[in-house]
PDB file of N, CA and C in Angstrom:
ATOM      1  N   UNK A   1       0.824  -1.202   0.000  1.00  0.00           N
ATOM      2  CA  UNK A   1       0.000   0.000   0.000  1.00  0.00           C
ATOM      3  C   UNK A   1       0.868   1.265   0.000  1.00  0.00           C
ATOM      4  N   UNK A   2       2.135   0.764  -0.204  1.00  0.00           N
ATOM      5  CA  UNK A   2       3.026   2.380   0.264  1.00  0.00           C
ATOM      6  C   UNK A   2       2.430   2.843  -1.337  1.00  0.00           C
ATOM      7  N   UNK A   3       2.695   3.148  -2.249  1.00  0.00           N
ATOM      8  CA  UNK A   3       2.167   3.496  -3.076  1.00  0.00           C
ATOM      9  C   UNK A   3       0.858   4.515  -3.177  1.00  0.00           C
ATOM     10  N   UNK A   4       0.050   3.823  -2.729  1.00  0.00           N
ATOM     11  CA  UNK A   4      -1.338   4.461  -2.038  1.00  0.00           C
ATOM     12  C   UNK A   4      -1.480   5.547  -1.243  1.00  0.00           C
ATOM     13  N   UNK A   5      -0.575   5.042  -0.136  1.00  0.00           N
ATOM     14  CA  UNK A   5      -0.293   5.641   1.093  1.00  0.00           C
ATOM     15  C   UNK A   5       0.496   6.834   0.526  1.00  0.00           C
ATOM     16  N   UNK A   6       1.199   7.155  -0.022  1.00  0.00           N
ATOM     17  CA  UNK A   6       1.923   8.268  -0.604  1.00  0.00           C
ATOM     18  C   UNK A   6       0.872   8.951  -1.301  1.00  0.00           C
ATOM     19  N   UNK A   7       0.012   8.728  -2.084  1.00  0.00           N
ATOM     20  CA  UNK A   7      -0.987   9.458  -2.940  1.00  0.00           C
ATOM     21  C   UNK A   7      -1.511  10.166  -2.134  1.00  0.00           C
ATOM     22  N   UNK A   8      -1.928   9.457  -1.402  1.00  0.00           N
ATOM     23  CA  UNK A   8      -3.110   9.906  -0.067  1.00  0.00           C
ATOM     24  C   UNK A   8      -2.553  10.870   0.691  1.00  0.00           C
ATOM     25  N   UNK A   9      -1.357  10.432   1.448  1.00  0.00           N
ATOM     26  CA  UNK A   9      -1.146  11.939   2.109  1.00  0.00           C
ATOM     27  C   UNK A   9      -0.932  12.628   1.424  1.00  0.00           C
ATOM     28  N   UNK A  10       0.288  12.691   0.079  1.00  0.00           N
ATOM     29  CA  UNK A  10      -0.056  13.590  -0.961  1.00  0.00           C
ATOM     30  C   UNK A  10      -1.054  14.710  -0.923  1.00  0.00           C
ATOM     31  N   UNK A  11      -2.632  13.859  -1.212  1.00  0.00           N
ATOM     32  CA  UNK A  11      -3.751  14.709  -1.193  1.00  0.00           C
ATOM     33  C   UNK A  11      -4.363  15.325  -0.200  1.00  0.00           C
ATOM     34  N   UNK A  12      -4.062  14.281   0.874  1.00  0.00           N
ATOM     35  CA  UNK A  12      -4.322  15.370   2.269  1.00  0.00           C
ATOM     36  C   UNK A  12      -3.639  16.184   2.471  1.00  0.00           C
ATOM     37  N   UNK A  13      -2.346  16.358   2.407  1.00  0.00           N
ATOM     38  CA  UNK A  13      -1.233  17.511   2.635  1.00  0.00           C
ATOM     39  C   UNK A  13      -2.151  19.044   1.399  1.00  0.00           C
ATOM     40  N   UNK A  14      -2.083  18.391   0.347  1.00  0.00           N
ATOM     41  CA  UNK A  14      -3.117  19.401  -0.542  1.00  0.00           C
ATOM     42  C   UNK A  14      -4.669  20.030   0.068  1.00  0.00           C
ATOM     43  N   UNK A  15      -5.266  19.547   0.595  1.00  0.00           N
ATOM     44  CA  UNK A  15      -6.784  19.766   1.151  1.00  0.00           C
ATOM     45  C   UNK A  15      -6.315  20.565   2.767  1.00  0.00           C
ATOM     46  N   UNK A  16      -4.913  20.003   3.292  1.00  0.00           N
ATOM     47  CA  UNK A  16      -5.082  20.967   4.291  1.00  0.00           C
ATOM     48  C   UNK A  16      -4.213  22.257   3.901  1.00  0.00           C
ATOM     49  N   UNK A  17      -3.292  22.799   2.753  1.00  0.00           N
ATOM     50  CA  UNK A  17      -2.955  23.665   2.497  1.00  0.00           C
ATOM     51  C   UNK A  17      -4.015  24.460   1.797  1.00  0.00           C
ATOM     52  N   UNK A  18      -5.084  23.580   1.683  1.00  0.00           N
ATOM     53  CA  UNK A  18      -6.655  24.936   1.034  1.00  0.00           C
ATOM     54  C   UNK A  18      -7.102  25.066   2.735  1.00  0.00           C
ATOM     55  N   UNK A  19      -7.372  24.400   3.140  1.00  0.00           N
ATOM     56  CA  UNK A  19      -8.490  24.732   4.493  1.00  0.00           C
ATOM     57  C   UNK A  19      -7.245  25.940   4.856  1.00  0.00           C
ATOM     58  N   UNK A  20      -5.923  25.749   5.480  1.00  0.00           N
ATOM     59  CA  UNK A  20      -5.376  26.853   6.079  1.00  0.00           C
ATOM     60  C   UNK A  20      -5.145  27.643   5.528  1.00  0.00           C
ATOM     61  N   UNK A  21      -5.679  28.183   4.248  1.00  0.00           N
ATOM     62  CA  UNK A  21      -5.825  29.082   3.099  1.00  0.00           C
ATOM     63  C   UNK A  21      -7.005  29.625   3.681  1.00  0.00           C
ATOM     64  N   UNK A  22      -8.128  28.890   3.735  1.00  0.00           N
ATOM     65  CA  UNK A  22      -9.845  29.553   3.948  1.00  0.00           C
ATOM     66  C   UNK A  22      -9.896  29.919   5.464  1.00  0.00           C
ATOM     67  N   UNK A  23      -8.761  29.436   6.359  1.00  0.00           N
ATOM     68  CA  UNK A  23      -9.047  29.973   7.725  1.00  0.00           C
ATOM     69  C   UNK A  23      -8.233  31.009   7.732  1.00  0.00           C
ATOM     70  N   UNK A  24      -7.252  31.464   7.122  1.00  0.00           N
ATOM     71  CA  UNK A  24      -7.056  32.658   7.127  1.00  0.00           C
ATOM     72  C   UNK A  24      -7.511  33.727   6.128  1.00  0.00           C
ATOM     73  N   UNK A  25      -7.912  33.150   5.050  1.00  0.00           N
ATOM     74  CA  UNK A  25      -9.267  34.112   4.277  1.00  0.00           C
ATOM     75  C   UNK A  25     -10.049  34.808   5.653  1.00  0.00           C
ATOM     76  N   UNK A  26     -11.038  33.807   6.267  1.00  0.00           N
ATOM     77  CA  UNK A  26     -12.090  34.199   7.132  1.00  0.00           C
ATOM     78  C   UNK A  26     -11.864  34.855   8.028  1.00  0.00           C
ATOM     79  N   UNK A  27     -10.197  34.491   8.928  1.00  0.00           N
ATOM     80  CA  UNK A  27      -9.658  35.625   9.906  1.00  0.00           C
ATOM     81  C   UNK A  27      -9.250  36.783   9.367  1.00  0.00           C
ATOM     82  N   UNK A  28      -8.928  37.131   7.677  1.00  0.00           N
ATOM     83  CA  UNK A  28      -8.712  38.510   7.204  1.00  0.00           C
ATOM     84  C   UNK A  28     -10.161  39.447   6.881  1.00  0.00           C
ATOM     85  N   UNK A  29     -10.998  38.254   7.193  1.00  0.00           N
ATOM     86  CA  UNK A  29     -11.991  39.235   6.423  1.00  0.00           C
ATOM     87  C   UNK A  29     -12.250  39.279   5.326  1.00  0.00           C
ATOM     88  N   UNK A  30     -11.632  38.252   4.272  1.00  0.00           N
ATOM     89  CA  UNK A  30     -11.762  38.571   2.691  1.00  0.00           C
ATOM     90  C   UNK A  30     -13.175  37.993   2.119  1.00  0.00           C
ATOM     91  N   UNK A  31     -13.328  38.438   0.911  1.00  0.00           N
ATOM     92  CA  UNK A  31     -14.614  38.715   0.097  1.00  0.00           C
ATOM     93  C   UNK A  31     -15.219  37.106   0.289  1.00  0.00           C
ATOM     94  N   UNK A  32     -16.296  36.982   0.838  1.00  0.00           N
ATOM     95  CA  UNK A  32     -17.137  35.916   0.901  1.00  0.00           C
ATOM     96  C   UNK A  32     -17.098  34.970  -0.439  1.00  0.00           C
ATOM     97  N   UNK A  33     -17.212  35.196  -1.404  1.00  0.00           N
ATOM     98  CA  UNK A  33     -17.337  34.427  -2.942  1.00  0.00           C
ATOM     99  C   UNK A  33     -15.777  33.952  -2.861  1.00  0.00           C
ATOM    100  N   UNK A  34     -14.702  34.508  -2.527  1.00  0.00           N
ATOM    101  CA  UNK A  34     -13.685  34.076  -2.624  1.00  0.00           C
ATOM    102  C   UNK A  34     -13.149  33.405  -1.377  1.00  0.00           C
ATOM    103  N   UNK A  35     -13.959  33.220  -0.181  1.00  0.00           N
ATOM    104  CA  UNK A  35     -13.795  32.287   0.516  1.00  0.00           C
ATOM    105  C   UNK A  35     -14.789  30.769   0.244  1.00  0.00           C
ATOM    106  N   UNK A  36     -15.932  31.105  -0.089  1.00  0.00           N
ATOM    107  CA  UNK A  36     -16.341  29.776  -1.088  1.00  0.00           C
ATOM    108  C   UNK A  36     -15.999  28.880  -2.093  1.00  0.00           C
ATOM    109  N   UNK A  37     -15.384  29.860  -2.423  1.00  0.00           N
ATOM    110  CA  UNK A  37     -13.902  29.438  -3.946  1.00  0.00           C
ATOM    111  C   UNK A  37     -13.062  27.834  -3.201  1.00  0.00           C
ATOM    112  N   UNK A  38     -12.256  28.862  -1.745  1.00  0.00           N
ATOM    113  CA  UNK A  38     -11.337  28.222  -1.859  1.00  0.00           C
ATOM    114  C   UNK A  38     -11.972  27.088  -0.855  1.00  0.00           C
ATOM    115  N   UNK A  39     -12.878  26.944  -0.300  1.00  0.00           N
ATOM    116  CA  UNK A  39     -13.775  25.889   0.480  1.00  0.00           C
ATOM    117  C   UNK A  39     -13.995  25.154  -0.732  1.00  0.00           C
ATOM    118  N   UNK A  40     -14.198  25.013  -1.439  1.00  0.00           N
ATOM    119  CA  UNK A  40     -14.824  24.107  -2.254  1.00  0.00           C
ATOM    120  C   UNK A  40     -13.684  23.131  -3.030  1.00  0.00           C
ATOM    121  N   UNK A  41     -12.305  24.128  -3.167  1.00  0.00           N
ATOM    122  CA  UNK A  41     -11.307  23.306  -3.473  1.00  0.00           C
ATOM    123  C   UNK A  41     -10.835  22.322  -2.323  1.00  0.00           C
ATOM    124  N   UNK A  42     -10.842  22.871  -1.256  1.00  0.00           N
ATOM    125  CA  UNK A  42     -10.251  21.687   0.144  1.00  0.00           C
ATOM    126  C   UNK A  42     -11.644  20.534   0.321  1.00  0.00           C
ATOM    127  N   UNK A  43     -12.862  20.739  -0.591  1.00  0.00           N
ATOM    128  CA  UNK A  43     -13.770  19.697  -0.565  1.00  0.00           C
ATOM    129  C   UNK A  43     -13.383  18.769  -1.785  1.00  0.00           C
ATOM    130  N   UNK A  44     -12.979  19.711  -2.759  1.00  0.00           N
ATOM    131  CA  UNK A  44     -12.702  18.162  -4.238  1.00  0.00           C
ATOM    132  C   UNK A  44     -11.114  17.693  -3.994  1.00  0.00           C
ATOM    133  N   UNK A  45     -10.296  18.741  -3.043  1.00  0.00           N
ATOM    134  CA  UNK A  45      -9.004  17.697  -2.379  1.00  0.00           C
ATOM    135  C   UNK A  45      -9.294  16.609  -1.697  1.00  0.00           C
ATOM    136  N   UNK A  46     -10.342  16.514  -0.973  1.00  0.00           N
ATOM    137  CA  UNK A  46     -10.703  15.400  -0.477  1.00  0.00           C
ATOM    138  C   UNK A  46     -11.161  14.419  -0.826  1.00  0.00           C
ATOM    139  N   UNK A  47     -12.428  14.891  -1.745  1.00  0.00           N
ATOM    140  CA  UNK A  47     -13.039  13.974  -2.757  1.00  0.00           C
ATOM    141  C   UNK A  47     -11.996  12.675  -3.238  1.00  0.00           C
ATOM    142  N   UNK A  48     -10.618  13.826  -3.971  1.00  0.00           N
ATOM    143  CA  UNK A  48      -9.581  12.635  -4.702  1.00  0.00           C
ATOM    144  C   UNK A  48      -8.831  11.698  -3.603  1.00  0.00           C
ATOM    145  N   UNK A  49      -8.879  12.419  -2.323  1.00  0.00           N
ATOM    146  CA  UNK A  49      -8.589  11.443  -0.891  1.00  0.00           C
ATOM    147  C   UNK A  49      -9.781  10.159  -1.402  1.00  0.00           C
ATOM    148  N   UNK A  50     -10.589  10.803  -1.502  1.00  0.00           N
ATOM    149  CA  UNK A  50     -11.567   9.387  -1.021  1.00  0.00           C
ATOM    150  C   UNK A  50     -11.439   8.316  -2.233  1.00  0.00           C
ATOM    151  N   UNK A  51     -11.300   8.849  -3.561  1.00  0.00           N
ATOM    152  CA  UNK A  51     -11.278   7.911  -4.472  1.00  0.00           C
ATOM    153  C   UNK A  51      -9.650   7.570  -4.692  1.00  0.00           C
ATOM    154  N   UNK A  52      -8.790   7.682  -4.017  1.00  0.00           N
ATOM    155  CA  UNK A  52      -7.781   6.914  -3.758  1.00  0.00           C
ATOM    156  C   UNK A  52      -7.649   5.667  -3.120  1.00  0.00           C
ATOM    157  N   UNK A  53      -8.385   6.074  -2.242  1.00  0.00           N
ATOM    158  CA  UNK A  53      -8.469   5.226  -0.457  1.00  0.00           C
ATOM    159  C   UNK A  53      -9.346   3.963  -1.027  1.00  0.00           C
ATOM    160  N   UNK A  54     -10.902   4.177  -2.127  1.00  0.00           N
ATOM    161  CA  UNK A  54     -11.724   3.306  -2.336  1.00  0.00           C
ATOM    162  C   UNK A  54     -11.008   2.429  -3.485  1.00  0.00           C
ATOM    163  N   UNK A  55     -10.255   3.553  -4.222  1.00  0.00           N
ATOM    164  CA  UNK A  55      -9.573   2.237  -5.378  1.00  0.00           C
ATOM    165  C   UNK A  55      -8.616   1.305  -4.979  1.00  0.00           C
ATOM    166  N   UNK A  56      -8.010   1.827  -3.817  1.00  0.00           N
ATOM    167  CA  UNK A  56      -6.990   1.158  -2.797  1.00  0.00           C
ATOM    168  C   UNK A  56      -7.822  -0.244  -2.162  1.00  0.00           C
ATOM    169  N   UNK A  57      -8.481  -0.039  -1.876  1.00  0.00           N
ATOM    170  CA  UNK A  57      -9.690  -0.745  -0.916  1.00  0.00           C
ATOM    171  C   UNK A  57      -9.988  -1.727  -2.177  1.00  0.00           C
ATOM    172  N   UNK A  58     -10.867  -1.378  -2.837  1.00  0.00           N
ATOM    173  CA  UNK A  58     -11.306  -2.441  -4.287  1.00  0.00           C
ATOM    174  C   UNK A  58     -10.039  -3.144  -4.528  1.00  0.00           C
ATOM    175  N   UNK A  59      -8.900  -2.913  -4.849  1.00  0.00           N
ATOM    176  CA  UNK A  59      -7.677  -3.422  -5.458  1.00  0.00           C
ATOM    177  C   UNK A  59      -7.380  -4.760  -4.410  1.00  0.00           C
ATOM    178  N   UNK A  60      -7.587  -4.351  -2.995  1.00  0.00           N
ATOM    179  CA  UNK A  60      -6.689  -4.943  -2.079  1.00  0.00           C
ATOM    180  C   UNK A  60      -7.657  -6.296  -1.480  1.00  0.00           C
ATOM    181  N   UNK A  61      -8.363  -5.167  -0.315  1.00  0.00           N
ATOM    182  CA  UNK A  61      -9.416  -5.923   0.455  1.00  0.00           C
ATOM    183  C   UNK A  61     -10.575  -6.293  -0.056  1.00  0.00           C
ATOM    184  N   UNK A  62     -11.099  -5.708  -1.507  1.00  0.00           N
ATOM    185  CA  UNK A  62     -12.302  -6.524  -0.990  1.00  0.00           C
ATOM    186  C   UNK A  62     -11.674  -7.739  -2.399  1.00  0.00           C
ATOM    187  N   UNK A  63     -10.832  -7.459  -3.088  1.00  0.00           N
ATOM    188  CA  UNK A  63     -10.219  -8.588  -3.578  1.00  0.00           C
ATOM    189  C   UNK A  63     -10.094  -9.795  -3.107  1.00  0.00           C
ATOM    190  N   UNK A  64      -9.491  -9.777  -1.706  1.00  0.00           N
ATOM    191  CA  UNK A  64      -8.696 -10.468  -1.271  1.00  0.00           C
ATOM    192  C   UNK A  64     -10.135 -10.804  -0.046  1.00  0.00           C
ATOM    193  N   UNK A  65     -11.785 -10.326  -0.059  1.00  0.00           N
ATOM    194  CA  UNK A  65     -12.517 -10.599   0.470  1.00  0.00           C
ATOM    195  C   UNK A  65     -13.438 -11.944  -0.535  1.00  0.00           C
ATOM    196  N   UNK A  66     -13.211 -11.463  -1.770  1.00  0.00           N
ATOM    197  CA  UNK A  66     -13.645 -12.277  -2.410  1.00  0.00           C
ATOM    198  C   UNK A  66     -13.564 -13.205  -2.733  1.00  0.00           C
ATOM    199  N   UNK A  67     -12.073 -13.385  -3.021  1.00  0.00           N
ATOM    200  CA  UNK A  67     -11.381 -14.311  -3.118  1.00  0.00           C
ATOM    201  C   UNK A  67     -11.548 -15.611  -2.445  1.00  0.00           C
ATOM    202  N   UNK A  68     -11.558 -14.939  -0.725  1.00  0.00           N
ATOM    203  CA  UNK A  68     -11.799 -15.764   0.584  1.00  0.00           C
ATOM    204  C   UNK A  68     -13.231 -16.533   0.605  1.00  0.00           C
ATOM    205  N   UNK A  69     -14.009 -15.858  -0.564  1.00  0.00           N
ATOM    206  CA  UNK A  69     -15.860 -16.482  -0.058  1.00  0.00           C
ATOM    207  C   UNK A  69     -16.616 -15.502   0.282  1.00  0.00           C
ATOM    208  N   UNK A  70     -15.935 -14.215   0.604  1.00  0.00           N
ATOM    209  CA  UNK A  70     -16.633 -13.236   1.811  1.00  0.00           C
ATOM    210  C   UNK A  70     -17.323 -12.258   0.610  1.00  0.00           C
ATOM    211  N   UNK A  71     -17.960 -12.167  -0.406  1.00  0.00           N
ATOM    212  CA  UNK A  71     -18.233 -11.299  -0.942  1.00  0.00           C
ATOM    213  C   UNK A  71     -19.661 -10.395  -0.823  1.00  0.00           C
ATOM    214  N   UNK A  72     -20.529 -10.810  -0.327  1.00  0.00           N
ATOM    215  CA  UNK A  72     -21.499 -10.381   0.231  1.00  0.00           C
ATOM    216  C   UNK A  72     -21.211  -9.205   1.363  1.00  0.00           C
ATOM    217  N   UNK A  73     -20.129  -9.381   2.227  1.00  0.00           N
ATOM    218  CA  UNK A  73     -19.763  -8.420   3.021  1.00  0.00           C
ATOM    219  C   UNK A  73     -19.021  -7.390   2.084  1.00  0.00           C
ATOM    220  N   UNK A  74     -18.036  -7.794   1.431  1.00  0.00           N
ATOM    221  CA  UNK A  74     -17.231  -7.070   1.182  1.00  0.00           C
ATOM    222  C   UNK A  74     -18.281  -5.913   0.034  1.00  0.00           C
ATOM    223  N   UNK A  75     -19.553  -6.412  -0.564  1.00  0.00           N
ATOM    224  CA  UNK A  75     -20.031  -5.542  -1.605  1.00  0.00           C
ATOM    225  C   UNK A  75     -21.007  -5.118  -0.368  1.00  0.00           C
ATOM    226  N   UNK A  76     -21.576  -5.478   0.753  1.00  0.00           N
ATOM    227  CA  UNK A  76     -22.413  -4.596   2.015  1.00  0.00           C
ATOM    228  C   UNK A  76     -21.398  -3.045   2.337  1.00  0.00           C
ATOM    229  N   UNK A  77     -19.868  -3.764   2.522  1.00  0.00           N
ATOM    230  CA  UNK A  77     -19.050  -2.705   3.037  1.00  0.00           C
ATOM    231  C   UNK A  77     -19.074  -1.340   1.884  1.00  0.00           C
ATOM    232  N   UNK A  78     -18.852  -1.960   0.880  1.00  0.00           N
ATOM    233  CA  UNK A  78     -18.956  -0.630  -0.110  1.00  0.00           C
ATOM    234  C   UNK A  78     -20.426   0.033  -0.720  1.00  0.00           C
ATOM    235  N   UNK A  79     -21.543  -0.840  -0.304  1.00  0.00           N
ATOM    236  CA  UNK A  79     -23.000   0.324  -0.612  1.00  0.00           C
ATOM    237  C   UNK A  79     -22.697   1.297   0.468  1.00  0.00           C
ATOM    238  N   UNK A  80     -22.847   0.319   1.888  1.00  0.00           N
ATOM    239  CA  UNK A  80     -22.928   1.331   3.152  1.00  0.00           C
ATOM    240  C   UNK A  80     -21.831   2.652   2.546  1.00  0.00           C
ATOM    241  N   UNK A  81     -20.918   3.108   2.292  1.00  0.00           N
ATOM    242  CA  UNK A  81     -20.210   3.428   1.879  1.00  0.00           C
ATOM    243  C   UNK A  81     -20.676   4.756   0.961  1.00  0.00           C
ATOM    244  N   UNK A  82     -21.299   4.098  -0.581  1.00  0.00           N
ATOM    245  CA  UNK A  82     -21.647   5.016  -1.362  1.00  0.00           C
ATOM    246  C   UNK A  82     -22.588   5.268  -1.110  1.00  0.00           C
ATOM    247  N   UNK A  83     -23.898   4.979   0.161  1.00  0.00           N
ATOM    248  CA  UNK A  83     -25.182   5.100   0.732  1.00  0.00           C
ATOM    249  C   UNK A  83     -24.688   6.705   1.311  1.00  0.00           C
ATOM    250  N   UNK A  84     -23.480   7.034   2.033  1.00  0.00           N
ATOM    251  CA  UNK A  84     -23.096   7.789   3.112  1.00  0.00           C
ATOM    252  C   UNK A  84     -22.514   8.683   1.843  1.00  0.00           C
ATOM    253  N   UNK A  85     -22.617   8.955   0.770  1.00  0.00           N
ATOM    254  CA  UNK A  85     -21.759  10.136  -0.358  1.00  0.00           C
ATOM    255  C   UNK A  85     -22.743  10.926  -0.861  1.00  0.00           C
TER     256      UNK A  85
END
Protein backbone atom coordinates (compact mmCIF):
# COMPACT_ATOMS: atom_id res chain seq x y z
CA UNK A 1 0.00 0.00 0.00
CA UNK A 2 3.03 2.38 0.26
CA UNK A 3 2.17 3.50 -3.08
CA UNK A 4 -1.34 4.46 -2.04
CA UNK A 5 -0.29 5.64 1.09
CA UNK A 6 1.92 8.27 -0.60
CA UNK A 7 -0.99 9.46 -2.94
CA UNK A 8 -3.11 9.91 -0.07
CA UNK A 9 -1.15 11.94 2.11
CA UNK A 10 -0.06 13.59 -0.96
CA UNK A 11 -3.75 14.71 -1.19
CA UNK A 12 -4.32 15.37 2.27
CA UNK A 13 -1.23 17.51 2.63
CA UNK A 14 -3.12 19.40 -0.54
CA UNK A 15 -6.78 19.77 1.15
CA UNK A 16 -5.08 20.97 4.29
CA UNK A 17 -2.95 23.66 2.50
CA UNK A 18 -6.66 24.94 1.03
CA UNK A 19 -8.49 24.73 4.49
CA UNK A 20 -5.38 26.85 6.08
CA UNK A 21 -5.83 29.08 3.10
CA UNK A 22 -9.84 29.55 3.95
CA UNK A 23 -9.05 29.97 7.72
CA UNK A 24 -7.06 32.66 7.13
CA UNK A 25 -9.27 34.11 4.28
CA UNK A 26 -12.09 34.20 7.13
CA UNK A 27 -9.66 35.63 9.91
CA UNK A 28 -8.71 38.51 7.20
CA UNK A 29 -11.99 39.24 6.42
CA UNK A 30 -11.76 38.57 2.69
CA UNK A 31 -14.61 38.72 0.10
CA UNK A 32 -17.14 35.92 0.90
CA UNK A 33 -17.34 34.43 -2.94
CA UNK A 34 -13.68 34.08 -2.62
CA UNK A 35 -13.79 32.29 0.52
CA UNK A 36 -16.34 29.78 -1.09
CA UNK A 37 -13.90 29.44 -3.95
CA UNK A 38 -11.34 28.22 -1.86
CA UNK A 39 -13.78 25.89 0.48
CA UNK A 40 -14.82 24.11 -2.25
CA UNK A 41 -11.31 23.31 -3.47
CA UNK A 42 -10.25 21.69 0.14
CA UNK A 43 -13.77 19.70 -0.56
CA UNK A 44 -12.70 18.16 -4.24
CA UNK A 45 -9.00 17.70 -2.38
CA UNK A 46 -10.70 15.40 -0.48
CA UNK A 47 -13.04 13.97 -2.76
CA UNK A 48 -9.58 12.64 -4.70
CA UNK A 49 -8.59 11.44 -0.89
CA UNK A 50 -11.57 9.39 -1.02
CA UNK A 51 -11.28 7.91 -4.47
CA UNK A 52 -7.78 6.91 -3.76
CA UNK A 53 -8.47 5.23 -0.46
CA UNK A 54 -11.72 3.31 -2.34
CA UNK A 55 -9.57 2.24 -5.38
CA UNK A 56 -6.99 1.16 -2.80
CA UNK A 57 -9.69 -0.74 -0.92
CA UNK A 58 -11.31 -2.44 -4.29
CA UNK A 59 -7.68 -3.42 -5.46
CA UNK A 60 -6.69 -4.94 -2.08
CA UNK A 61 -9.42 -5.92 0.45
CA UNK A 62 -12.30 -6.52 -0.99
CA UNK A 63 -10.22 -8.59 -3.58
CA UNK A 64 -8.70 -10.47 -1.27
CA UNK A 65 -12.52 -10.60 0.47
CA UNK A 66 -13.65 -12.28 -2.41
CA UNK A 67 -11.38 -14.31 -3.12
CA UNK A 68 -11.80 -15.76 0.58
CA UNK A 69 -15.86 -16.48 -0.06
CA UNK A 70 -16.63 -13.24 1.81
CA UNK A 71 -18.23 -11.30 -0.94
CA UNK A 72 -21.50 -10.38 0.23
CA UNK A 73 -19.76 -8.42 3.02
CA UNK A 74 -17.23 -7.07 1.18
CA UNK A 75 -20.03 -5.54 -1.61
CA UNK A 76 -22.41 -4.60 2.02
CA UNK A 77 -19.05 -2.70 3.04
CA UNK A 78 -18.96 -0.63 -0.11
CA UNK A 79 -23.00 0.32 -0.61
CA UNK A 80 -22.93 1.33 3.15
CA UNK A 81 -20.21 3.43 1.88
CA UNK A 82 -21.65 5.02 -1.36
CA UNK A 83 -25.18 5.10 0.73
CA UNK A 84 -23.10 7.79 3.11
CA UNK A 85 -21.76 10.14 -0.36
Amino acid sequence: MQGAKGKILHRLKIARGHLEKVIKMVEGDEYCIHIVHQSLAVQSALKKVDEVILENHLKTCVADSIKRGETTKAVGEMMDVLRKK
